[in-house]
C-alpha atoms as a PDB file:
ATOM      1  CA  UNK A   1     160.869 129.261 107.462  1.00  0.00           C
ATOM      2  CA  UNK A   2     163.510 128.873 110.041  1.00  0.00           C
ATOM      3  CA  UNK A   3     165.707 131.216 108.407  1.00  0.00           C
ATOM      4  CA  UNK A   4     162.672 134.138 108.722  1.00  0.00           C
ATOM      5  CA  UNK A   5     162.539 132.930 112.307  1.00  0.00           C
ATOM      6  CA  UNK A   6     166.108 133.932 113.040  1.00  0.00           C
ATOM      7  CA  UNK A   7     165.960 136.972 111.480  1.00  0.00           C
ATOM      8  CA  UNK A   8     163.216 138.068 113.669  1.00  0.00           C
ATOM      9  CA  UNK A   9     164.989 136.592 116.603  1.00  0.00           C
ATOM     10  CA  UNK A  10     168.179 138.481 115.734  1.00  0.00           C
ATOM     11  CA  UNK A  11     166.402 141.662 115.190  1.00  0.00           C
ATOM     12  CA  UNK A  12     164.276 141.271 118.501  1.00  0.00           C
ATOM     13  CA  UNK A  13     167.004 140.126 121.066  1.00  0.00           C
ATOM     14  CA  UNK A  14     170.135 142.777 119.557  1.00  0.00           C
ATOM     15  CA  UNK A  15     166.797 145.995 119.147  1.00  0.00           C
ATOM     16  CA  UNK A  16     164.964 144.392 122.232  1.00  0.00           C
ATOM     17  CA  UNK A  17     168.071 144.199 124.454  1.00  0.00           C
ATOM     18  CA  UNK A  18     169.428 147.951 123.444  1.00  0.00           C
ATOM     19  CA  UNK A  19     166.095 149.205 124.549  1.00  0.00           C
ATOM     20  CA  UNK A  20     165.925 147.258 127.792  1.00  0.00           C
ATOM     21  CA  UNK A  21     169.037 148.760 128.743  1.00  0.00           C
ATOM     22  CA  UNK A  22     167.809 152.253 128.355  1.00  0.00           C
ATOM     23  CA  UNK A  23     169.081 152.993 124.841  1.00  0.00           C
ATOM     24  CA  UNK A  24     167.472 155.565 122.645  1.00  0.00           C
ATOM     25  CA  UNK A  25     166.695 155.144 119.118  1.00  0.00           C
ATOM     26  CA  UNK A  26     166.770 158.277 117.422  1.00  0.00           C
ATOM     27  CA  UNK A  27     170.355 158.247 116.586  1.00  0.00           C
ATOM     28  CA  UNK A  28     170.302 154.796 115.284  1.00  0.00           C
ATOM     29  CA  UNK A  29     166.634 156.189 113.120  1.00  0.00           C
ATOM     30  CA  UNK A  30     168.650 159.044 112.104  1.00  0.00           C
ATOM     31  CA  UNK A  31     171.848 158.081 111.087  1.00  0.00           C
ATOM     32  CA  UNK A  32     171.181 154.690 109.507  1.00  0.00           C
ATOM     33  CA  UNK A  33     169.456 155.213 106.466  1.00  0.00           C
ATOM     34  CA  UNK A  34     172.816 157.557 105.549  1.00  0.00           C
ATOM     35  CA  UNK A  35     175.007 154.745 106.701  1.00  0.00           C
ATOM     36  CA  UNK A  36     173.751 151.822 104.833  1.00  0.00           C
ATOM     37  CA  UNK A  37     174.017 153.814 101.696  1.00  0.00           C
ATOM     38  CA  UNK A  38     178.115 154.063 102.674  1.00  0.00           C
ATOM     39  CA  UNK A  39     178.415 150.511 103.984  1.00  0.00           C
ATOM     40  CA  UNK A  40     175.635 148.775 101.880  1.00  0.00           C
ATOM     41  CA  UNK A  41     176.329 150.662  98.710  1.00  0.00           C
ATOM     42  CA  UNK A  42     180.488 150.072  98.847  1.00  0.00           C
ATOM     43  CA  UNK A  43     179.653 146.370 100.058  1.00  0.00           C
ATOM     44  CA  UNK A  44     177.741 145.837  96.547  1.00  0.00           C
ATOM     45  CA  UNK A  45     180.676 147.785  94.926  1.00  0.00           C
ATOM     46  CA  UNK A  46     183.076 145.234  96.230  1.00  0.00           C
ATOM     47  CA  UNK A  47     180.984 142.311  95.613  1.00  0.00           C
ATOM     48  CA  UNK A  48     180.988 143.837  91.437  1.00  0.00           C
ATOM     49  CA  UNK A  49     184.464 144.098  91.738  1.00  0.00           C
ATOM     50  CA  UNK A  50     185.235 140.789  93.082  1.00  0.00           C
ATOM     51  CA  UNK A  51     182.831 138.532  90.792  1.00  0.00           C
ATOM     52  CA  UNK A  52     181.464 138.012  86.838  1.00  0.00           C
ATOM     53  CA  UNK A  53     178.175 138.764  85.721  1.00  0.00           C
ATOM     54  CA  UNK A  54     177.340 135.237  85.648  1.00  0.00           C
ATOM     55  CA  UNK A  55     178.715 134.688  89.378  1.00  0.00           C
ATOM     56  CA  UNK A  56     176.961 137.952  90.666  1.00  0.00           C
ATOM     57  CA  UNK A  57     173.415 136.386  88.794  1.00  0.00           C
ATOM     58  CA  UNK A  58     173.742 133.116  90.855  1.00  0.00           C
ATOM     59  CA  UNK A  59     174.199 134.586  93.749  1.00  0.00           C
ATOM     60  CA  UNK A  60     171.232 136.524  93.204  1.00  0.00           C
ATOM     61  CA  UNK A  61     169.077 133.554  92.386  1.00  0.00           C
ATOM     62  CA  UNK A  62     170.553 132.077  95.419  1.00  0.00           C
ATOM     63  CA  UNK A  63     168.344 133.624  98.231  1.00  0.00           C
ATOM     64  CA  UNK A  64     165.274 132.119  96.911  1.00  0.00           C
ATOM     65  CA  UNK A  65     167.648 128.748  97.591  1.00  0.00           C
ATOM     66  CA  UNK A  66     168.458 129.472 101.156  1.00  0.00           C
ATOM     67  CA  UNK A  67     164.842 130.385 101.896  1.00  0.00           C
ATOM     68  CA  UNK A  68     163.388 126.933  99.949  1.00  0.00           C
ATOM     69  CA  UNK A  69     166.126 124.491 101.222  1.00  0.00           C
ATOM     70  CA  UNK A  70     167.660 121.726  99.738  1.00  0.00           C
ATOM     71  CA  UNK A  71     166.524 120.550  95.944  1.00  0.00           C
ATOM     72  CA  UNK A  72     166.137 117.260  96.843  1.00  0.00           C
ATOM     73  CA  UNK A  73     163.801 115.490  99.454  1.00  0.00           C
ATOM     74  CA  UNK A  74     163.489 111.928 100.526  1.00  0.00           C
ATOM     75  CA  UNK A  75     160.812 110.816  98.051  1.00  0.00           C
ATOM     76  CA  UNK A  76     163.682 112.149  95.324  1.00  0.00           C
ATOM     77  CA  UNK A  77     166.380 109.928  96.543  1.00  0.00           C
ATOM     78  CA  UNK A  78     163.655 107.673  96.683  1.00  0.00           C
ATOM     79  CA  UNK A  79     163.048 107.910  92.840  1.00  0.00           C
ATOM     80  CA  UNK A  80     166.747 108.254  92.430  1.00  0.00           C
ATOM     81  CA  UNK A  81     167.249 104.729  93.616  1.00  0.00           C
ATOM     82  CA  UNK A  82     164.359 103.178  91.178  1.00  0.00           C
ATOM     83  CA  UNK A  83     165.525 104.994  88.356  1.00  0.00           C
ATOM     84  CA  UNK A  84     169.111 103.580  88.629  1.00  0.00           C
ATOM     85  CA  UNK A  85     167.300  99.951  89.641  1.00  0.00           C
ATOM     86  CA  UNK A  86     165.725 100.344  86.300  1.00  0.00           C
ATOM     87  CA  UNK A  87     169.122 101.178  84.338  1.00  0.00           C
ATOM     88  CA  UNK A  88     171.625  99.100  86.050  1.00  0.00           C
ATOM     89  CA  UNK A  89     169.105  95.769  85.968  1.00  0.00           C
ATOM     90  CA  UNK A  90     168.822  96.735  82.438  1.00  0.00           C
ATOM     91  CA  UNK A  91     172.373  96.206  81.986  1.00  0.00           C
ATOM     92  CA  UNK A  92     172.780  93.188  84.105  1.00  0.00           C
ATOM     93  CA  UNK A  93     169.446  91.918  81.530  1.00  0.00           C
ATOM     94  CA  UNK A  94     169.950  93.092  78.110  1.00  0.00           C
ATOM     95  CA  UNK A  95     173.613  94.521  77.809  1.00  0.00           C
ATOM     96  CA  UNK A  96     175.128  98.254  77.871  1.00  0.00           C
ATOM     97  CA  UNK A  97     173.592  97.729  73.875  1.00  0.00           C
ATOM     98  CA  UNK A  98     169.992  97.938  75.416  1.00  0.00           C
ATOM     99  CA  UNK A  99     170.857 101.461  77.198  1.00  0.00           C
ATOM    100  CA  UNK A 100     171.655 103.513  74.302  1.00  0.00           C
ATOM    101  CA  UNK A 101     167.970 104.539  73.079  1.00  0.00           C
ATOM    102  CA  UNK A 102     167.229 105.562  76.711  1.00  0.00           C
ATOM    103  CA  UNK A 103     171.139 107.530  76.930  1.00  0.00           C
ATOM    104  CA  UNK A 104     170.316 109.484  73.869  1.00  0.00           C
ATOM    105  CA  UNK A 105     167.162 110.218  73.730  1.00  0.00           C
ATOM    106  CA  UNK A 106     166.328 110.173  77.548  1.00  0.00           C
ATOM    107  CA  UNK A 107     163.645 112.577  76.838  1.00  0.00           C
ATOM    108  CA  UNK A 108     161.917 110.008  75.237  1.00  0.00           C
ATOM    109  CA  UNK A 109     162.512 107.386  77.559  1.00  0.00           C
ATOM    110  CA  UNK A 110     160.541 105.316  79.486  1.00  0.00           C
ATOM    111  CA  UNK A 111     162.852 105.014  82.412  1.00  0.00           C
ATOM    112  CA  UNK A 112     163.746 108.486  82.359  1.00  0.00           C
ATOM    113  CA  UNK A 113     159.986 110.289  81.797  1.00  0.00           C
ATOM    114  CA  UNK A 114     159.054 108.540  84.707  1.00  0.00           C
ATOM    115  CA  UNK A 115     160.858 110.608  87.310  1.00  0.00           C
ATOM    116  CA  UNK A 116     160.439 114.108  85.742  1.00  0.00           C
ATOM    117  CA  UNK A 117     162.052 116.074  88.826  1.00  0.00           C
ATOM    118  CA  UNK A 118     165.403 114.131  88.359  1.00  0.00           C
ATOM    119  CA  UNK A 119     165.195 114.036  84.205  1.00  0.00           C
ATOM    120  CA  UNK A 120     164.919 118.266  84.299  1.00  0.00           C
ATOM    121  CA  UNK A 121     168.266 118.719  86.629  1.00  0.00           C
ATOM    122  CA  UNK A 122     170.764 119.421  84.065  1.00  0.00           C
ATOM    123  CA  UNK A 123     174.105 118.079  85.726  1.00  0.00           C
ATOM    124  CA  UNK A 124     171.997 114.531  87.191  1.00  0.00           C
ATOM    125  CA  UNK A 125     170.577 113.506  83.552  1.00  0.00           C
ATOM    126  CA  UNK A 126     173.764 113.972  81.809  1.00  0.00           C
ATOM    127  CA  UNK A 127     175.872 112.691  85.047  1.00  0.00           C
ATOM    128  CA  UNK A 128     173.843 109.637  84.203  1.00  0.00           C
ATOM    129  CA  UNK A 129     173.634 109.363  80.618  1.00  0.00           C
ATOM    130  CA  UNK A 130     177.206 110.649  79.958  1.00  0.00           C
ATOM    131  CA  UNK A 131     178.976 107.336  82.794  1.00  0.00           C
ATOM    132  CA  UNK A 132     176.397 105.237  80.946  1.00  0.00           C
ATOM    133  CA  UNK A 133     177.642 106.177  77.491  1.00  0.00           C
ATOM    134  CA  UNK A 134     181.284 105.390  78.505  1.00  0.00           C
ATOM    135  CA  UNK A 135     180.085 101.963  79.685  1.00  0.00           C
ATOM    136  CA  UNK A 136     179.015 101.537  76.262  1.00  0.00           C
ATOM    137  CA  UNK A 137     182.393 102.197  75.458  1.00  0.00           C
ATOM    138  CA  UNK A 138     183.995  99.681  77.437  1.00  0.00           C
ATOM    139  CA  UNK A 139     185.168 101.941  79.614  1.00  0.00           C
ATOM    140  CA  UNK A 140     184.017  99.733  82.866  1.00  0.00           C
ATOM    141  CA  UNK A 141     187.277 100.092  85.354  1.00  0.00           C
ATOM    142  CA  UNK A 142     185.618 100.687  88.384  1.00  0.00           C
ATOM    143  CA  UNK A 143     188.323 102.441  89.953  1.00  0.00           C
ATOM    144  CA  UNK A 144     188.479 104.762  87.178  1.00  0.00           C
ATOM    145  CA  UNK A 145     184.967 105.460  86.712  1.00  0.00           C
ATOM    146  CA  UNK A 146     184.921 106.223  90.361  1.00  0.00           C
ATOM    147  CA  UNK A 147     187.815 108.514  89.682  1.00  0.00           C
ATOM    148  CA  UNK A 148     186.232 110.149  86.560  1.00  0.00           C
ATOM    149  CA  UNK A 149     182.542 110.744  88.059  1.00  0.00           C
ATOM    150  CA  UNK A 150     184.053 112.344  91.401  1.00  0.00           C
ATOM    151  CA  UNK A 151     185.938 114.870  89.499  1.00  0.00           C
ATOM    152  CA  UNK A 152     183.095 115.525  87.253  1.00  0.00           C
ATOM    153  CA  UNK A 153     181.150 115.928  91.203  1.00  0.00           C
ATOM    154  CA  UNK A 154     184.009 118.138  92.217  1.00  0.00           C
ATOM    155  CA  UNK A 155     183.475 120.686  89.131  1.00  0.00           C
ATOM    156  CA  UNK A 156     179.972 120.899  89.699  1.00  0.00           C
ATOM    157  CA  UNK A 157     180.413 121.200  93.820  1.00  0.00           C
ATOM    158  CA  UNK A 158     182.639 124.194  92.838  1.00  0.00           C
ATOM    159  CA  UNK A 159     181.166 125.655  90.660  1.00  0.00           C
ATOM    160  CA  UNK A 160     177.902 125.514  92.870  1.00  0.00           C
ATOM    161  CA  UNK A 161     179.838 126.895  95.711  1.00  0.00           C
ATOM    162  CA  UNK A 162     180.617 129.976  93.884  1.00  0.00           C
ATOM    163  CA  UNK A 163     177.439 131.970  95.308  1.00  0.00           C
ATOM    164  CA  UNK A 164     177.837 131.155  98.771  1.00  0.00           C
ATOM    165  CA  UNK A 165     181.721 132.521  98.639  1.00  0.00           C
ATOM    166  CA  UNK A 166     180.699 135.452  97.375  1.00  0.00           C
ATOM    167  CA  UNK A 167     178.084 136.161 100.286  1.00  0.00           C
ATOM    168  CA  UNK A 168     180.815 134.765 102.342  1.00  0.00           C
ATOM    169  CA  UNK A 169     183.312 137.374 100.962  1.00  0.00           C
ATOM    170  CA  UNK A 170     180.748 140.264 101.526  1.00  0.00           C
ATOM    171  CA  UNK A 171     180.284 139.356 104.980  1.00  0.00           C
ATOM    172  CA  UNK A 172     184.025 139.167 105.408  1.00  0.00           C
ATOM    173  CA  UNK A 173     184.308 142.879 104.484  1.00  0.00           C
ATOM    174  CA  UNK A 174     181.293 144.219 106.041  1.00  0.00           C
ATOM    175  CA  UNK A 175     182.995 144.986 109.473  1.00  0.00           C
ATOM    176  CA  UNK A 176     185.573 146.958 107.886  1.00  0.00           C
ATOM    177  CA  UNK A 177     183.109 148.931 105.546  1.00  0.00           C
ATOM    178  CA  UNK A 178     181.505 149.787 109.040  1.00  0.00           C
ATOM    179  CA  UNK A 179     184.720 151.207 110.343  1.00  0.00           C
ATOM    180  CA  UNK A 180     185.044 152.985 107.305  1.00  0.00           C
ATOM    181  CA  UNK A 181     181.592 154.302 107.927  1.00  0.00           C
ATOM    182  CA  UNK A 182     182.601 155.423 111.342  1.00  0.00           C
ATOM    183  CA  UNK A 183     185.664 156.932 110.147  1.00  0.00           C
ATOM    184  CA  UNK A 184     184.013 159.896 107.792  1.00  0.00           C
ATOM    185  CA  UNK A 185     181.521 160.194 111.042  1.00  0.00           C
ATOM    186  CA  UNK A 186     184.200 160.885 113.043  1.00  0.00           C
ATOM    187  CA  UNK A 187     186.076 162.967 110.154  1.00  0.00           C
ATOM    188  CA  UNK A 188     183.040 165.008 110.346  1.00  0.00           C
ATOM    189  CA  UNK A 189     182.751 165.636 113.938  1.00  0.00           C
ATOM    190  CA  UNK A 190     186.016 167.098 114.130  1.00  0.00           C
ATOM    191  CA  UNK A 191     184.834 169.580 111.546  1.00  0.00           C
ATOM    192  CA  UNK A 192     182.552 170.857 113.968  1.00  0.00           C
ATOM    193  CA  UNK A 193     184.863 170.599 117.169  1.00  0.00           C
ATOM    194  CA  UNK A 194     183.425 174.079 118.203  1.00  0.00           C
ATOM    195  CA  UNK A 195     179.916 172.543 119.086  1.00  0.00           C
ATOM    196  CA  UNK A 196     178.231 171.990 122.031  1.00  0.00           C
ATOM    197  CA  UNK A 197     178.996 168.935 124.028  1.00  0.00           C
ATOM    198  CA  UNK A 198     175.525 167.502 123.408  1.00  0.00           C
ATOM    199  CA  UNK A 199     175.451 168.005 119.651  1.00  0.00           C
ATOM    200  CA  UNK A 200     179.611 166.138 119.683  1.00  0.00           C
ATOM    201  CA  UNK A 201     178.279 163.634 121.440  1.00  0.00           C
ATOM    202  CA  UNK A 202     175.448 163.423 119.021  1.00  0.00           C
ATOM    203  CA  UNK A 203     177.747 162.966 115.723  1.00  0.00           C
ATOM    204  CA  UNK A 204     180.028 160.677 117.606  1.00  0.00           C
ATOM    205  CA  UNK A 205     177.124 158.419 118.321  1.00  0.00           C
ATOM    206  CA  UNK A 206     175.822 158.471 114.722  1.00  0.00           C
ATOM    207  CA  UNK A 207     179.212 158.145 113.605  1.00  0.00           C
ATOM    208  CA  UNK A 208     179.292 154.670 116.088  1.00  0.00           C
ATOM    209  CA  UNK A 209     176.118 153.602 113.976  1.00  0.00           C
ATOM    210  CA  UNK A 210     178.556 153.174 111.355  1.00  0.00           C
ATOM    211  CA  UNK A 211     180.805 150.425 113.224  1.00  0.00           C
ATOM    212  CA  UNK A 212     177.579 148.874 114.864  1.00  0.00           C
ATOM    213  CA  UNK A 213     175.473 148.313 111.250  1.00  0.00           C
ATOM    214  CA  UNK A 214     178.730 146.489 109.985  1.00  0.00           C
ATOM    215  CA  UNK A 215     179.392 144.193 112.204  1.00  0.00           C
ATOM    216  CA  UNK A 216     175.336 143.490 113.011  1.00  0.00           C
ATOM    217  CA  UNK A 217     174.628 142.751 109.145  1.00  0.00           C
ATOM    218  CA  UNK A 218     177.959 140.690 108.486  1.00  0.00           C
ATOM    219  CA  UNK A 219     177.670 138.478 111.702  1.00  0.00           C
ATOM    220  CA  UNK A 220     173.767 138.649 111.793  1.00  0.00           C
ATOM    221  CA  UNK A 221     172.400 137.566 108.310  1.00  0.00           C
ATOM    222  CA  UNK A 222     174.891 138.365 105.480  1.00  0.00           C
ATOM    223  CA  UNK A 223     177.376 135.279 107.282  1.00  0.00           C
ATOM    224  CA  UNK A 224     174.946 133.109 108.560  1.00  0.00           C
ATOM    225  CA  UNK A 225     172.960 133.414 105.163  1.00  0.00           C
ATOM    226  CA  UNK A 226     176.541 132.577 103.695  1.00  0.00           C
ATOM    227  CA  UNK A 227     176.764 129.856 105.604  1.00  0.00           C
ATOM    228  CA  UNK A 228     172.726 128.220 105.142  1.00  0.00           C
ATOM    229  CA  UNK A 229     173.613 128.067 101.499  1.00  0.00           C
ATOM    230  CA  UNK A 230     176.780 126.205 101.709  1.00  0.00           C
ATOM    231  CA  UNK A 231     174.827 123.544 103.877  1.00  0.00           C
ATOM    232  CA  UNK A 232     172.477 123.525 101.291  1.00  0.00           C
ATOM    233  CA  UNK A 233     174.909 122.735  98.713  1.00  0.00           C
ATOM    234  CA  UNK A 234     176.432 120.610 100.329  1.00  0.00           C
ATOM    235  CA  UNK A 235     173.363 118.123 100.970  1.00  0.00           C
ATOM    236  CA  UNK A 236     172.205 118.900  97.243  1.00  0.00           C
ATOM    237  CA  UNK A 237     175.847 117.158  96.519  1.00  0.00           C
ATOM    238  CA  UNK A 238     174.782 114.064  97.896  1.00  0.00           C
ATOM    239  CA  UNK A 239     172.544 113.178  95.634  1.00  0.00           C
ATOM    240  CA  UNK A 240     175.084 112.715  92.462  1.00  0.00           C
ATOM    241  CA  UNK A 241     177.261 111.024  94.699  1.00  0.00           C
ATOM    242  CA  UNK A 242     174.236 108.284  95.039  1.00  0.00           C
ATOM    243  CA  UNK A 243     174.331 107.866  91.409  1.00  0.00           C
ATOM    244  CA  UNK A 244     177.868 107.479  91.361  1.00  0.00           C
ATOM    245  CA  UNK A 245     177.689 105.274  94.280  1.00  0.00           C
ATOM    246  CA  UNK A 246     174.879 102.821  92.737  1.00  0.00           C
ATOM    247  CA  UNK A 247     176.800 102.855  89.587  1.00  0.00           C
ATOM    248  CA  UNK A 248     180.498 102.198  90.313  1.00  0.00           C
ATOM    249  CA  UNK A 249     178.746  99.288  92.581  1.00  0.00           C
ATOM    250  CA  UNK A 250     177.095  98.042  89.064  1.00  0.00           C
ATOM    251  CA  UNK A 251     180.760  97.754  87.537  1.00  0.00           C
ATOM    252  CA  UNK A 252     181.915  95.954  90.528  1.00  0.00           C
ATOM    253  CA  UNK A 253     179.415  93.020  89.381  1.00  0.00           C
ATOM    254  CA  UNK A 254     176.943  93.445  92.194  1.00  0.00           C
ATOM    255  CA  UNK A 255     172.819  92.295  90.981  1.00  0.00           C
ATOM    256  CA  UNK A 256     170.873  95.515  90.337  1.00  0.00           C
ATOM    257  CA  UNK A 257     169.471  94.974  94.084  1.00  0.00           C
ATOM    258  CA  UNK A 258     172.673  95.179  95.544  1.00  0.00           C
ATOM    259  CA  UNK A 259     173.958  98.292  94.008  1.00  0.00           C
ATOM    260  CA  UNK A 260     170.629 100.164  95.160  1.00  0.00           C
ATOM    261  CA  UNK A 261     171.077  98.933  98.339  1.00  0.00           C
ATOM    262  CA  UNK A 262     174.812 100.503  98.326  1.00  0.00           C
ATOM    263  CA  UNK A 263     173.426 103.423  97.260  1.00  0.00           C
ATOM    264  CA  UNK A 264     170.472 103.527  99.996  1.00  0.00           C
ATOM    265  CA  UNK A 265     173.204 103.463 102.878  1.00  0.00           C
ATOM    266  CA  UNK A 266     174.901 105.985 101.834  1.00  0.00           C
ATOM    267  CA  UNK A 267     171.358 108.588 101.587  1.00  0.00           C
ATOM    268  CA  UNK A 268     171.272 110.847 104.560  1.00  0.00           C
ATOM    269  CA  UNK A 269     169.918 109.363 107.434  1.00  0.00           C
ATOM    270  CA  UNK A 270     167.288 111.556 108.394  1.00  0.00           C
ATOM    271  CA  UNK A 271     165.663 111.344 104.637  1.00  0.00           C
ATOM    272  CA  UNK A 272     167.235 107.784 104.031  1.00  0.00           C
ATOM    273  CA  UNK A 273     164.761 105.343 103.015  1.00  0.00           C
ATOM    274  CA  UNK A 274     164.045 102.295 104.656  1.00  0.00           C
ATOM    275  CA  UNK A 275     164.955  98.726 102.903  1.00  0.00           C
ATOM    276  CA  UNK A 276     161.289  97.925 102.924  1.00  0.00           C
ATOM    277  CA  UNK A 277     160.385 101.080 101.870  1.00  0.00           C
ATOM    278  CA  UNK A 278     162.757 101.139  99.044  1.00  0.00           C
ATOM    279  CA  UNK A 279     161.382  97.769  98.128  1.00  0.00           C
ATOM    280  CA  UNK A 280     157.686  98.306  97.887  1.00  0.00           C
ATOM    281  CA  UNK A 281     158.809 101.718  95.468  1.00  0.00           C
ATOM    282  CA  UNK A 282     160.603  98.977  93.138  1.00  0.00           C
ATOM    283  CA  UNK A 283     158.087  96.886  93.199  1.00  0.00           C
ATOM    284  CA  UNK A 284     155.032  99.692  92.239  1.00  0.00           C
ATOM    285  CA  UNK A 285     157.106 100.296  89.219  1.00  0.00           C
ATOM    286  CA  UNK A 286     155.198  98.986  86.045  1.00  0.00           C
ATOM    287  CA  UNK A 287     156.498  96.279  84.124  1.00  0.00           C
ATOM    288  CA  UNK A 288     156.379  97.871  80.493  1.00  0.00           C
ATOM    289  CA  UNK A 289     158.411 100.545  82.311  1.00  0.00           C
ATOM    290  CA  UNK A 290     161.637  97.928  82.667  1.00  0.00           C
END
């Protein structure tokens, strides 16, 4: 919603103030259509160039992304922190032996079924089940747990990323496209140096479009939108650092209590949830579900 809001805003106040001054819009009516086929149209080209299929189909999906916000709200990091209650007191319980029905088959799992949104991301389940099957293992160094889940966080970080440097990229090269733009405007102006003053000065201003439409849509949306979706990837990358968080504080001994709580303090603060809060959602869980 906010993101509609500043296009409107940035449309209104750069439109708004031209007209206020006294500017007239039939060049800009005129020549733009023309000129977002140049700049638009070689901006794509580049973007085809520059990328795979697969990157140039994420950053598709991606706008849909920046428009919803960030995957996961504060009732999910909510859930987050039961579900890992339920597997790490588990462990403390029964044993890394009592884990494996839930690690492999997590479909059919109690714990698991029970917080759908979390069980249907991809990279979270097998983040989980994956660490959990090394514990199995005996691979329980905390240290290099830690190490091997935060690489495993950096692949998917960059990997995520990839959509937003793209958009990034395009806005990069939008300014130039517009000079570009202005450059065959001007190319054709001085094709028709025998005209009129009043027509010369009409090219050169349609020509100027050119300049003006590349700068406006790299700095105005194609940037900022750039920009939105790294934000939003970013806080989305929070949320397997939780799990990694709650879990490397399992291996360092700490009750199943404890290693929630770690996890809890390190939730954003404006979605964190309180101690109490955290509590009474442990507490609602069922019994047969533990």
């Amino acid at each position: 919603m906010l993101q509609i809001i500043g296009i409107v805003v940035v449309f209104v106040m750069v439109f708004g103030g031209f007209w206020l001054a006294g500017g007239h819009f039939e060049v800009i009516i005129h020549s733009a259509p023309l000129e977002m086929v140049i700049i638009g149209g070689s901006a794509v080209g580049a973007m085809i160039i520059a990328n795979s299929g697969g990157n140039l189909m994420a950053t598709l999906k991606s706008f849909g992304r920046i428009f919803a916000g960030p995957k996961w709200k504060a009732a999910d990091y909510s859930d987050l922190l039961c579900l890992l209650y339920l597997l790490t007191k588990l462990m403390k319980q029964k044993g890394v032996i009592a884990l494996e029905s839930h690690i492999e088959n997590p479909t059919e799992s109690a714990i698991f079924t029970r917080y759908p949104k979390i069980s249907k991301d991809h990279f979270a389940l097998h983040f989980i089940c994956d660490t959990l099957r090394m514990m199995t293992m005996n691979f329980e160094d905390p240290h290099q747990v830690e190490d091997a889940m935060d690489k495993q966080i950096e692949k998917h970080h960059h990997e995520a990323l990839v959509p937003a440097n793209a958009l990034q990229m395009m806005a990069d090269g939008l300014p130039a496209l517009g000079i570009v733009a202005a450059v065959l405007g001007v190319v054709k102006t001085m094709g028709s140096i025998t005209e009129p003053p009043e027509i010369l000065g009409y090219m050169i201003g349609s020509a100027l479009v050119g300049t003006f439409l590349g700068v406006f849509l790299a700095y105005g949306f194609v940037g900022p939108l750039g920009t939105r979706l790294t934000q939003i990837i970013e806080d989305d990358t929070l949320f397997y650092r939780i799990i990694m968080d709650v879990l490397v504080a399992h291996l360092h001994g700490n009750a199943a209590q404890i290693s929630v709580e770690i996890g809890r303090g390190n939730v954003p603060t404006t979605i964190q949830p309180s101690f109490y809060d955290l509590e009474e959602s442990i507490k609602e869980i069922p019994p047969e579900v533990g």
